[in-house]
N, C-alpha and C. Protein backbone atom coordinates (compact mmCIF):
# COMPACT_ATOMS: atom_id res chain seq x y z
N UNK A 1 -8.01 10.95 -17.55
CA UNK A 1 -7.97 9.58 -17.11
C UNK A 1 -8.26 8.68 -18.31
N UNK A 2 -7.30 7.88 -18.60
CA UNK A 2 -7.72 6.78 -19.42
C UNK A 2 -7.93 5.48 -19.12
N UNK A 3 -8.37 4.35 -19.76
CA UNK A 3 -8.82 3.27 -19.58
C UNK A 3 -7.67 1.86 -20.00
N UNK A 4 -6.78 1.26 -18.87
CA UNK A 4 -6.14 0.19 -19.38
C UNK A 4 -6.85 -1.26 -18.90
N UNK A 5 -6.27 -2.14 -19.84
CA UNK A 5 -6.39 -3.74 -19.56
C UNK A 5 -4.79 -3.68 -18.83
N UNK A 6 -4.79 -4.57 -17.65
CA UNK A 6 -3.47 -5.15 -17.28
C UNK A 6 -3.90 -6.64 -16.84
N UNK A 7 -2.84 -7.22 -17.57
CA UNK A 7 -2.67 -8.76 -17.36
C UNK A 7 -1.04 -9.37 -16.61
N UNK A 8 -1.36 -10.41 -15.91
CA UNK A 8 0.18 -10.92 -15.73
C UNK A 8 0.31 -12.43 -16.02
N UNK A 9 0.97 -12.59 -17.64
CA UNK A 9 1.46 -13.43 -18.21
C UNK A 9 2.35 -14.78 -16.99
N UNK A 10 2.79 -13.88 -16.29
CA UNK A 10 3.88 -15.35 -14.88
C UNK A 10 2.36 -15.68 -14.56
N UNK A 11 1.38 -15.17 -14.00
CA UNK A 11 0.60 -16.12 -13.50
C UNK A 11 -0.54 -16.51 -14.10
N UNK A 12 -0.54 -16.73 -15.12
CA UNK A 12 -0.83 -17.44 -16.17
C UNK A 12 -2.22 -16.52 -17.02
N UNK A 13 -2.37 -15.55 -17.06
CA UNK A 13 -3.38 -14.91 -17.37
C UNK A 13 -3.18 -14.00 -18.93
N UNK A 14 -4.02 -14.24 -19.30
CA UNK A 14 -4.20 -13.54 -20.44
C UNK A 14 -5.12 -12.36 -20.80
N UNK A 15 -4.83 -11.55 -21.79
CA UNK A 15 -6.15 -10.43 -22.49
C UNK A 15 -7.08 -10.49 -21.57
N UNK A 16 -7.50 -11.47 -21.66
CA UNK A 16 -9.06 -11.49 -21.30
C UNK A 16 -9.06 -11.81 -19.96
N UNK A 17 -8.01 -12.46 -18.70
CA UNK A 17 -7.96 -12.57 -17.62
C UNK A 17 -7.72 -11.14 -17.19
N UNK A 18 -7.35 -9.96 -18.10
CA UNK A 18 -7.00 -8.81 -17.33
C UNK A 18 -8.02 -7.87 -16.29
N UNK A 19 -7.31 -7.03 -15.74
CA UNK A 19 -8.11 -6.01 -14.84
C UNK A 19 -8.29 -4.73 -15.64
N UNK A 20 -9.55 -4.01 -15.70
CA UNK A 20 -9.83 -2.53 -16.32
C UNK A 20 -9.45 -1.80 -15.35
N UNK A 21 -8.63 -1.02 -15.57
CA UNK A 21 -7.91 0.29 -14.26
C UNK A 21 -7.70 1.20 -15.06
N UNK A 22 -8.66 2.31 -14.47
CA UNK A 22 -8.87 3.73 -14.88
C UNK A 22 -7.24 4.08 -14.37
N UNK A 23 -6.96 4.70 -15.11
CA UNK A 23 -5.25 5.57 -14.28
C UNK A 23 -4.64 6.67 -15.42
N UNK A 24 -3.88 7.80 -15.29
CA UNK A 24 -3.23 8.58 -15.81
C UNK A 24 -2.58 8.17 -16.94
N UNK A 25 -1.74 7.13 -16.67
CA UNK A 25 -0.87 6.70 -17.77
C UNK A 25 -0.26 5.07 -17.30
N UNK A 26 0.38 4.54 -18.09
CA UNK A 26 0.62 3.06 -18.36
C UNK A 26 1.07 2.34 -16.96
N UNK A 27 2.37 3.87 -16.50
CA UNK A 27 2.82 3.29 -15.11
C UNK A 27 2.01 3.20 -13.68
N UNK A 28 0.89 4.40 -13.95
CA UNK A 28 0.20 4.19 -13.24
C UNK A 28 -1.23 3.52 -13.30
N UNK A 29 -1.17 2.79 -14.43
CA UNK A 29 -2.14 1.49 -14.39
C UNK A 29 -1.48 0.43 -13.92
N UNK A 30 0.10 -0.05 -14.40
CA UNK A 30 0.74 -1.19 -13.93
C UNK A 30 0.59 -1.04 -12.35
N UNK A 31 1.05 -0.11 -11.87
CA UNK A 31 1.50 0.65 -9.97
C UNK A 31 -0.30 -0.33 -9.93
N UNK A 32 -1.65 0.28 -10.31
CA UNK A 32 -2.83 0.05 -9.34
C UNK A 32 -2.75 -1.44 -9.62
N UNK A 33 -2.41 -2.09 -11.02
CA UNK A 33 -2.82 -3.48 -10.70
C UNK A 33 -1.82 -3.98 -9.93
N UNK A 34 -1.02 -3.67 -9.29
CA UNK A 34 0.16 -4.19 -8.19
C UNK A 34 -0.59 -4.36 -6.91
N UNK A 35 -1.19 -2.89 -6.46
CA UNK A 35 -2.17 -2.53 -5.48
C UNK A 35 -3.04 -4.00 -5.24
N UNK A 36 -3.84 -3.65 -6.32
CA UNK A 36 -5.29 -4.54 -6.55
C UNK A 36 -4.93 -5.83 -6.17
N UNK A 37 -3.59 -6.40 -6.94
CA UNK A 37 -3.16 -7.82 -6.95
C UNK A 37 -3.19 -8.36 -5.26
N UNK A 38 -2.14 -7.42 -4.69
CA UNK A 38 -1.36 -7.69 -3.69
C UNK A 38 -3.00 -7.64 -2.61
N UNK A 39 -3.46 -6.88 -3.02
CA UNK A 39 -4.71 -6.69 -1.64
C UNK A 39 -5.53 -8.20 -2.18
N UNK A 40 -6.15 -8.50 -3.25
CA UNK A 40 -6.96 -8.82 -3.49
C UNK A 40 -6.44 -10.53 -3.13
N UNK A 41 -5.41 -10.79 -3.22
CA UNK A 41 -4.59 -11.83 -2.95
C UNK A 41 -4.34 -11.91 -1.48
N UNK A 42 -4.43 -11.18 -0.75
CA UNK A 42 -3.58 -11.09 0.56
C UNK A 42 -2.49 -11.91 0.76
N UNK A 43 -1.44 -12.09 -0.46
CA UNK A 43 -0.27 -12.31 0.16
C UNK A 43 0.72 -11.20 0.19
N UNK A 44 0.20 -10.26 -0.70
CA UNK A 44 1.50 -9.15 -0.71
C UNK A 44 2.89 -9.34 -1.13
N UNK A 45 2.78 -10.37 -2.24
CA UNK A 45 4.36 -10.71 -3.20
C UNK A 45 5.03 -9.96 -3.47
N UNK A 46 4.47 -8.62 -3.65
CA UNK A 46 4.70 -7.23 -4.83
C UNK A 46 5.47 -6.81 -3.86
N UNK A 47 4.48 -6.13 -2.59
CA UNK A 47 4.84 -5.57 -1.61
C UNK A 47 6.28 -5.76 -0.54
N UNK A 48 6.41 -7.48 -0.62
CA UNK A 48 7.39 -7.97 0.06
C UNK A 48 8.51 -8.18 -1.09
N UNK A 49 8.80 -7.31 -2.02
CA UNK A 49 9.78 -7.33 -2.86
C UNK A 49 10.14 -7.83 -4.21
N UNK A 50 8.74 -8.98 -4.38
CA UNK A 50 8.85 -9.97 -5.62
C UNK A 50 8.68 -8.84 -6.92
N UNK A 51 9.04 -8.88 -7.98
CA UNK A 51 8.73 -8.40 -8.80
C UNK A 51 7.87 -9.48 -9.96
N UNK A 52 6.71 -8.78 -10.51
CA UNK A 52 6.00 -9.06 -11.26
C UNK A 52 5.90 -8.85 -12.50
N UNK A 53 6.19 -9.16 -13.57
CA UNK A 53 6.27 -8.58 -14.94
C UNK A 53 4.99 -7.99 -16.06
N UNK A 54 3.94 -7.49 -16.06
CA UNK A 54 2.43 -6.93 -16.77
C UNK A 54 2.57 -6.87 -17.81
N UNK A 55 1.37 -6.64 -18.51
CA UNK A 55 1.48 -6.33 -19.70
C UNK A 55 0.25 -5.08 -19.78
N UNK A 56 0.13 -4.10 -19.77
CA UNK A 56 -0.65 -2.82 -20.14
C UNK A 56 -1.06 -2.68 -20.85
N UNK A 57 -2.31 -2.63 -21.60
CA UNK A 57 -2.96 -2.38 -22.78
C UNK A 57 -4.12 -0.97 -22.53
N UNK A 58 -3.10 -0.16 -23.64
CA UNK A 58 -4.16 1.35 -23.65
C UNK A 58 -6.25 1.03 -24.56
N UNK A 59 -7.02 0.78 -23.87
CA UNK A 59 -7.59 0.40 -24.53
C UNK A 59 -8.43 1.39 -25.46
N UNK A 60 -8.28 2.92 -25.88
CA UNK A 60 -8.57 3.59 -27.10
C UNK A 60 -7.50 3.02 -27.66
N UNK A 61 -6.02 3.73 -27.26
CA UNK A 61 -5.25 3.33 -28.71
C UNK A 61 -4.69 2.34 -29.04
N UNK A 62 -4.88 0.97 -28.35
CA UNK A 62 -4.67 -0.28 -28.32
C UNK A 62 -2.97 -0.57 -28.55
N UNK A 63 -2.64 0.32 -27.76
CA UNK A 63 -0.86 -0.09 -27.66
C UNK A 63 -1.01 -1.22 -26.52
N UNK A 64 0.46 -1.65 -26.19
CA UNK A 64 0.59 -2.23 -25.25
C UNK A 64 1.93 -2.18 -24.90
N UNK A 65 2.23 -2.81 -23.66
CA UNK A 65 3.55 -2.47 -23.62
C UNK A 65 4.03 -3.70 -22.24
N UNK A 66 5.21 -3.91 -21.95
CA UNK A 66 5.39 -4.81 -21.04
C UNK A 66 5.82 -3.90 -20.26
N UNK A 67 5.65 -3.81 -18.12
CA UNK A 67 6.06 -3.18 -17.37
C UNK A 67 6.71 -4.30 -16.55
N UNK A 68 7.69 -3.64 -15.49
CA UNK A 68 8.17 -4.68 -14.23
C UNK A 68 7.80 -3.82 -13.06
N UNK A 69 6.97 -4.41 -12.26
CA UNK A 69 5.71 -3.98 -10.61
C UNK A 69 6.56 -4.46 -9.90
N UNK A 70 7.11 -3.76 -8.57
CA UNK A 70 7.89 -3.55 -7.87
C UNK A 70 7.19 -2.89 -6.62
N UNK A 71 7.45 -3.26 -5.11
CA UNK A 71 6.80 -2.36 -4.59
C UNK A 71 7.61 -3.00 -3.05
N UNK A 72 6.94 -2.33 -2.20
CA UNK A 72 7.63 -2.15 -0.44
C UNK A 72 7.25 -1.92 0.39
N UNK A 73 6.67 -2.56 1.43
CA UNK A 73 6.00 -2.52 2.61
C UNK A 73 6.59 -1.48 3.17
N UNK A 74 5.17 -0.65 3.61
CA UNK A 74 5.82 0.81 4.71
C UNK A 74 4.69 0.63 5.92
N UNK A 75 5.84 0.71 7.10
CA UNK A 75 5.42 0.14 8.32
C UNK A 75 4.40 1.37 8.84
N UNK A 76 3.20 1.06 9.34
CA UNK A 76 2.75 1.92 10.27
C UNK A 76 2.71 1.92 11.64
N UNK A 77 2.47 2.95 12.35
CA UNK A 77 2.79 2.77 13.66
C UNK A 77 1.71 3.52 13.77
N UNK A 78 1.42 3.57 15.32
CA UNK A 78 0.38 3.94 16.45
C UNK A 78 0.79 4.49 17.64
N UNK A 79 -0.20 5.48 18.43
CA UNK A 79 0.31 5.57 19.94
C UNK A 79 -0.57 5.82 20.66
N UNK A 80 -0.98 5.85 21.63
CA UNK A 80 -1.96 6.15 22.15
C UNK A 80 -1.22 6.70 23.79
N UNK A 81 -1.77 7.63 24.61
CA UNK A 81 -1.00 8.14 26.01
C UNK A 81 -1.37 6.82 26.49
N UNK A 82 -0.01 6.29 27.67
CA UNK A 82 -0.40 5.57 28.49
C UNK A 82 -0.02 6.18 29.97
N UNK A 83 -0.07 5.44 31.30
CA UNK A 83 -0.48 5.81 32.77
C UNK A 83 0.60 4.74 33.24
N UNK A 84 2.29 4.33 32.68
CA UNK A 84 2.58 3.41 33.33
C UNK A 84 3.27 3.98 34.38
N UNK A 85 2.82 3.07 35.69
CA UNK A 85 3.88 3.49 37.05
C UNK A 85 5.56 3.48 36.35
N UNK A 86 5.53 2.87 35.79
CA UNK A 86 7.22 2.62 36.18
C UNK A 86 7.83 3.29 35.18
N UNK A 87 7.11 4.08 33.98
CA UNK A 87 7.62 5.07 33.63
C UNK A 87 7.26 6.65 34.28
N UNK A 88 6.33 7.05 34.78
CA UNK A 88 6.27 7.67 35.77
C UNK A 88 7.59 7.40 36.84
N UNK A 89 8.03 6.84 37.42
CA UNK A 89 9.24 6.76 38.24
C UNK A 89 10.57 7.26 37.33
N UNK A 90 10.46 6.75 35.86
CA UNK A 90 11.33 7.34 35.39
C UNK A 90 11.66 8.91 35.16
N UNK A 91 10.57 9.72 35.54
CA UNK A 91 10.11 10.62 34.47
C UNK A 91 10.76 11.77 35.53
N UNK A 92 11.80 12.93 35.83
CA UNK A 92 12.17 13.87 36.07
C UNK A 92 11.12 14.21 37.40
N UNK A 93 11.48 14.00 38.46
CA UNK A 93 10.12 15.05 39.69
C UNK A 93 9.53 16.05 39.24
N UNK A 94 8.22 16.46 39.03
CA UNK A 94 7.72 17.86 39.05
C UNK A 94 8.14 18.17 37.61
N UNK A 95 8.27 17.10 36.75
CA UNK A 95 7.63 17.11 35.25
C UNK A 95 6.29 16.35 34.51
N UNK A 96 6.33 15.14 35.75
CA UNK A 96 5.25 14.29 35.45
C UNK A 96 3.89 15.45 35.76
N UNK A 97 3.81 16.23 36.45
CA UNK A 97 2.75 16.89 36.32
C UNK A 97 2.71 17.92 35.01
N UNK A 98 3.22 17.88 34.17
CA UNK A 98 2.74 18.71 32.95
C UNK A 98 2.40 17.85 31.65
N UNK A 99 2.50 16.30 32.17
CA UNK A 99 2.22 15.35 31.02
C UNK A 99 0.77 14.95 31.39
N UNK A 100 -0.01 14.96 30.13
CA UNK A 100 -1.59 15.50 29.72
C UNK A 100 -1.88 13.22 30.27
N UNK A 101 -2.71 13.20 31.24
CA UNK A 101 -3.28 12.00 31.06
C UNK A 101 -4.17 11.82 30.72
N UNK A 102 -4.50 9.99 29.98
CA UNK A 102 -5.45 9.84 29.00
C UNK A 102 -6.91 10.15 30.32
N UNK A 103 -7.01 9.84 30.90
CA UNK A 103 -7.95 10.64 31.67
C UNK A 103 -8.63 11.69 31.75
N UNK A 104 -7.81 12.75 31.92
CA UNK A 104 -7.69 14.02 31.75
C UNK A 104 -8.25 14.40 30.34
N UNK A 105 -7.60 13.55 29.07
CA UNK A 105 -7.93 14.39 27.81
C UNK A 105 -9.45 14.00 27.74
N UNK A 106 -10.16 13.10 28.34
CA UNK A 106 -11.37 12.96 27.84
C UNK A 106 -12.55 14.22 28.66
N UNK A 107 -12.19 14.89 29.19
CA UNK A 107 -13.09 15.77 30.22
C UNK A 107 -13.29 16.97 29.60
């Protein structure tokens, strides 16, 4: 694990405005300050497609380098059993009894 500075020059920040992010290598310091940005901001620019332009600084060997942060909302979903009548009516005769109700799973 090494140690970068990342800054983003579009929004007006410099050297010293940067973030320290421990990460593997350059792309994956640019990738966490995308992370960091987008959460820490709660607008999620990155996420909703904007691209951001960085600047990475290795801070032993004091390279640097310019990256372009790119990124994409991935939807999550949920489910939980539900008890509705009117899918029950849908549901095959004398199959609805082998579907587990949320009732049932708590016992």
């Amino acid at each position: 694990m090494r140690t970068y500075v990342v800054w983003c020059p579009d929004l007006g920040q410099e050297q010293e405005d940067g973030a320290t992010i421990p990460a593997t290598d350059p792309a994956d310091a640019a990738e966490g300050w995308a992370e960091w940005h987008d959460r820490s901001s709660a607008e999620y620019r990155i996420a909703s497609g904007r691209e951001e332009i960085v600047i990475v600084r290795d801070v032993d060997a004091g390279e640097q380098r310019e990256w372009i942060v790119r990124g994409e909302a991935m939807p999550y979903y949920t489910a939980q059993p539900g008890e509705s009548a009117t899918i029950r009516a849908q549901v095959a005769p004398g199959r609805w009894e082998d579907v587990p109700r949320r009732s049932e799973a708590n016992k």
